[in-house]
Protein backbone atom coordinates (compact mmCIF):
# COMPACT_ATOMS: atom_id res chain seq x y z
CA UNK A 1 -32.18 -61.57 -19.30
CA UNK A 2 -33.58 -58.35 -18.63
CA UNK A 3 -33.37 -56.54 -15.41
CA UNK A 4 -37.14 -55.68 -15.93
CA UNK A 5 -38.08 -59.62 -16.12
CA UNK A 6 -35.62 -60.94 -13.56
CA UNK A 7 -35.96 -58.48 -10.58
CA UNK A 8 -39.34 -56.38 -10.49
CA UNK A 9 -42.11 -58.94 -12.25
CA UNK A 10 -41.52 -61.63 -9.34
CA UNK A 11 -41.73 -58.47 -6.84
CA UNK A 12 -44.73 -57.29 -8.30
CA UNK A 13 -46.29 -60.90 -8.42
CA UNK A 14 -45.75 -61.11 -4.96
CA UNK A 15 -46.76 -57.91 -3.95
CA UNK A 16 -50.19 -58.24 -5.09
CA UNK A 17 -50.79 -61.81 -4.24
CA UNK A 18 -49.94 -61.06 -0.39
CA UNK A 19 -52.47 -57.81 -0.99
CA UNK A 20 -55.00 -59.33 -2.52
CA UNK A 21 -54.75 -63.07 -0.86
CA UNK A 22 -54.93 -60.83 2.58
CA UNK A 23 -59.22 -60.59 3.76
CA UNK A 24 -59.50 -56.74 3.45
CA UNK A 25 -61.02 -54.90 6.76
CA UNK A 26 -63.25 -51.33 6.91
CA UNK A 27 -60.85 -48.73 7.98
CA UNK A 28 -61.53 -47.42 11.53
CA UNK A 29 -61.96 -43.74 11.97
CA UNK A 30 -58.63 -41.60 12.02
CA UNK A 31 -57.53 -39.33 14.59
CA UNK A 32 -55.48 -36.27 13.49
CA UNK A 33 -52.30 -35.57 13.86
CA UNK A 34 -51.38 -38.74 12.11
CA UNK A 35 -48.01 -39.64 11.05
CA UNK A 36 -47.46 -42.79 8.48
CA UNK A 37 -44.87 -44.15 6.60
CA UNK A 38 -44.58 -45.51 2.99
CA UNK A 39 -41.98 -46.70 0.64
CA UNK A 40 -42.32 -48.31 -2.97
CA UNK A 41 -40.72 -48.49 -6.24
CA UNK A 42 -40.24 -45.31 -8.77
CA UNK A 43 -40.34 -46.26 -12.71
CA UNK A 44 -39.74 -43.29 -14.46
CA UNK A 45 -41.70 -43.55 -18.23
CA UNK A 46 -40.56 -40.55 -20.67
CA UNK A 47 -38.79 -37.63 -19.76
CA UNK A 48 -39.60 -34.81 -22.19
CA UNK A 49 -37.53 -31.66 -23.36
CA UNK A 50 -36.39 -29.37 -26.37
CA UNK A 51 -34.55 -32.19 -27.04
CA UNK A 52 -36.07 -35.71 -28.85
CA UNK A 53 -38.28 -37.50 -25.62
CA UNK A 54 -35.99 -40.09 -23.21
CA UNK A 55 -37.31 -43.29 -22.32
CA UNK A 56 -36.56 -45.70 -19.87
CA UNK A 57 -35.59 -48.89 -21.18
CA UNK A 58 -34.24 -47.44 -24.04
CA UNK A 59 -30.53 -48.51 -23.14
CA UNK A 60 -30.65 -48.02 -19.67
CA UNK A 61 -32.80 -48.43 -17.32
CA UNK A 62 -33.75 -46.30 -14.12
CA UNK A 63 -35.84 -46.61 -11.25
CA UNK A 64 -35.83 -45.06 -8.00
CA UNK A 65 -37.33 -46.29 -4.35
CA UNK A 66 -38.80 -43.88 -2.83
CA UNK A 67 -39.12 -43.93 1.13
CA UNK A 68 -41.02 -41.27 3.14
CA UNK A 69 -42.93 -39.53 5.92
CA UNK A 70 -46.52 -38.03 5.68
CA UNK A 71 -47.91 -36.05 8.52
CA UNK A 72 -51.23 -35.24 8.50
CA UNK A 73 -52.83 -32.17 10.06
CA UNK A 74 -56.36 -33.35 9.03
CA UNK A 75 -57.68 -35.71 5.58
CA UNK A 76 -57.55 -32.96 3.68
CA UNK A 77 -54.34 -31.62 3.98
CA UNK A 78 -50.32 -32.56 5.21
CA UNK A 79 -47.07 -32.50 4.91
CA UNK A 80 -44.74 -35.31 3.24
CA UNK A 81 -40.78 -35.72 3.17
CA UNK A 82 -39.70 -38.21 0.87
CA UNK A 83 -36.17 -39.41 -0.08
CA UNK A 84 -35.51 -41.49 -3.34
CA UNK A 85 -32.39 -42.82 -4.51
CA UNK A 86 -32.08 -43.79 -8.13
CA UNK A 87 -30.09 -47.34 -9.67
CA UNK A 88 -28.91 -47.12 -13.06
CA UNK A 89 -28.39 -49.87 -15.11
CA UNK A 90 -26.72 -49.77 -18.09
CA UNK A 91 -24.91 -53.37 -20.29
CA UNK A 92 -25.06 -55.16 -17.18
CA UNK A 93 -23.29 -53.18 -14.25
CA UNK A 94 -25.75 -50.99 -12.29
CA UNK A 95 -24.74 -47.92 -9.80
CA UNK A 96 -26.87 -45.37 -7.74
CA UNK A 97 -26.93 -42.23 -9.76
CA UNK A 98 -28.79 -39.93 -8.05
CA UNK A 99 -30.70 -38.74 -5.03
CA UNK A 100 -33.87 -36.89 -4.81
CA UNK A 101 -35.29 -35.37 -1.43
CA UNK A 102 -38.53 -34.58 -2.33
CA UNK A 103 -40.84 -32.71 0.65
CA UNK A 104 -43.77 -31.18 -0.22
CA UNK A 105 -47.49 -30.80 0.98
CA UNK A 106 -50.81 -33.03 0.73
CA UNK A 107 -53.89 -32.47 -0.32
CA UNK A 108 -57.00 -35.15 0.43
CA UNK A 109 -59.04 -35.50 -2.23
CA UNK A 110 -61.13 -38.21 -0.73
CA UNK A 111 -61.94 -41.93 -2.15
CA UNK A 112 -58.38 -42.79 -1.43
CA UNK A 113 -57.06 -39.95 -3.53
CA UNK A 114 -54.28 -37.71 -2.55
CA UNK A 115 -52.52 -34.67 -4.28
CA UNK A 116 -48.78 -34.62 -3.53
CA UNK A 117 -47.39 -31.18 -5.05
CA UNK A 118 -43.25 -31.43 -3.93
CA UNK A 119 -40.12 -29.46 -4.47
CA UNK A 120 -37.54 -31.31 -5.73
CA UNK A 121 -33.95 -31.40 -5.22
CA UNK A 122 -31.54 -33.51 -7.22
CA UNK A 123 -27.56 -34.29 -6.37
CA UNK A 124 -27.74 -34.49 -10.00
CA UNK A 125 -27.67 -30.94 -9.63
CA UNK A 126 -31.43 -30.38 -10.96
CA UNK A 127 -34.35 -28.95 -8.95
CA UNK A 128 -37.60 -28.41 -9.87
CA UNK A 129 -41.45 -29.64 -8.68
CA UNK A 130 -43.63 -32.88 -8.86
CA UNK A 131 -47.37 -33.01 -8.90
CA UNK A 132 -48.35 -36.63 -7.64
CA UNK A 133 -51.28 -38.20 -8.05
CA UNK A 134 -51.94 -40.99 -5.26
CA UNK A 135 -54.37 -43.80 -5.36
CA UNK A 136 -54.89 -46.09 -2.45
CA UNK A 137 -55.69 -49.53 -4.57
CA UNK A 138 -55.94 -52.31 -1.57
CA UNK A 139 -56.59 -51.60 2.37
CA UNK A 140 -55.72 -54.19 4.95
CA UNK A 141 -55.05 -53.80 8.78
CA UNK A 142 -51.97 -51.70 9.73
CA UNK A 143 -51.33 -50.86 5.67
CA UNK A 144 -52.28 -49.55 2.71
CA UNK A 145 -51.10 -50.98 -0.86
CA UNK A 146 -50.98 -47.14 -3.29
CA UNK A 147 -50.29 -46.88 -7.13
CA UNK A 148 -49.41 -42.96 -8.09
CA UNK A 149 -48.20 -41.14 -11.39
CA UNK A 150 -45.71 -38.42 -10.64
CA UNK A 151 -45.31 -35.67 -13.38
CA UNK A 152 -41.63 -34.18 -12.53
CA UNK A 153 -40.69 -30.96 -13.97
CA UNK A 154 -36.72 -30.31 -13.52
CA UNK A 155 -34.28 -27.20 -14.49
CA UNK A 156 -31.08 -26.24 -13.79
CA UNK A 157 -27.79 -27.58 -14.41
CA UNK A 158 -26.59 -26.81 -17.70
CA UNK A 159 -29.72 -28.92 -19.60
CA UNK A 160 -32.77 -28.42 -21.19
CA UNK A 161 -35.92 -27.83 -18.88
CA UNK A 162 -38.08 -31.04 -18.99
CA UNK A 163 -41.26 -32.80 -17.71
CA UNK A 164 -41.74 -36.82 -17.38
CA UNK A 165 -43.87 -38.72 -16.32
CA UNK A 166 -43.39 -41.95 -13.90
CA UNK A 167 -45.36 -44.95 -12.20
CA UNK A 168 -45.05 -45.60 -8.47
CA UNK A 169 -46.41 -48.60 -6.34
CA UNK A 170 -45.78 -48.77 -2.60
CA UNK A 171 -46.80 -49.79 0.89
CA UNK A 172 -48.37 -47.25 3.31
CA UNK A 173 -48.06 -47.64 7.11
């Protein structure tokens, strides 16, 4: 069976029954500094260089889970540190593979979007940046449910230079 059918559907299922099943309340006023937390789940799409575009799935399959710190100065603009390790899993044994720390600043766009742009730095051996583009999909009290598309552009290393693309879902609070 594959990993994408047996492990992340059911969590996905889940996750948006408990969001959705949950009555939704009207966000109280913020107060600034504020500090939140998040983590999700990373799927990284295509991953394009001089070289013929990598997919996920097409093998292998990779996917990171991202876990972080925001800290807001204001709603328009903050700082975020996040830290993803990445599984691989390749004809049926999986290993981490990778680590990404991944701090950066915010930018509040407003109607629950947020710019992420982040430096990234890869054990791998890459670095490079990510524009992120954050949704908030779902409020409820104490959390936030997010969906986001990271662009990653990487260098370094001995490879060609290359830019993806990725879908993230996660938990703020």
């Amino acid at each position: 069976m594959h990993i994408w059918t047996f492990h992340f559907r059911p969590l996905l299922a889940c996750m948006l029954l408990i969001s959705f099943s949950k009555k939704l309340q009207a966000q109280q006023p913020q107060t600034y500094p504020r500090i939140v937390g998040y983590v999700g789940v990373l799927h990284p799409i295509v991953s394009f260089s001089s070289e013929k575009p990598h997919y996920n799935f097409d093998g292998s399959y990779t996917g990171g889970l991202p876990t972080g710190i925001n800290i807001w100065k204001s709603a328009k603009i903050g700082f975020s540190a996040e830290f993803v390790p990445f599984i691989r899993s390749e004809k049926g044994a999986s290993k981490m593979n990778n680590f990404l720390f991944h701090p950066g600043a915010l930018f509040g766009l407003g109607k629950g979007y947020t710019l992420a742009a982040r430096a990234a730095f890869e054990t791998s051996g890459r670095y490079g940046f990510t524009p992120v583009l954050n949704k908030i999909v779902a409020k409820a009290n104490g959390y936030n449910w997010f969906i986001a598309v990271p662009v990653p552009a990487r260098f370094g290393n001995n490879q060609p230079s290359s830019i993806g693309i990725g879908f993230q879902f996660g938990i703020v609070f």
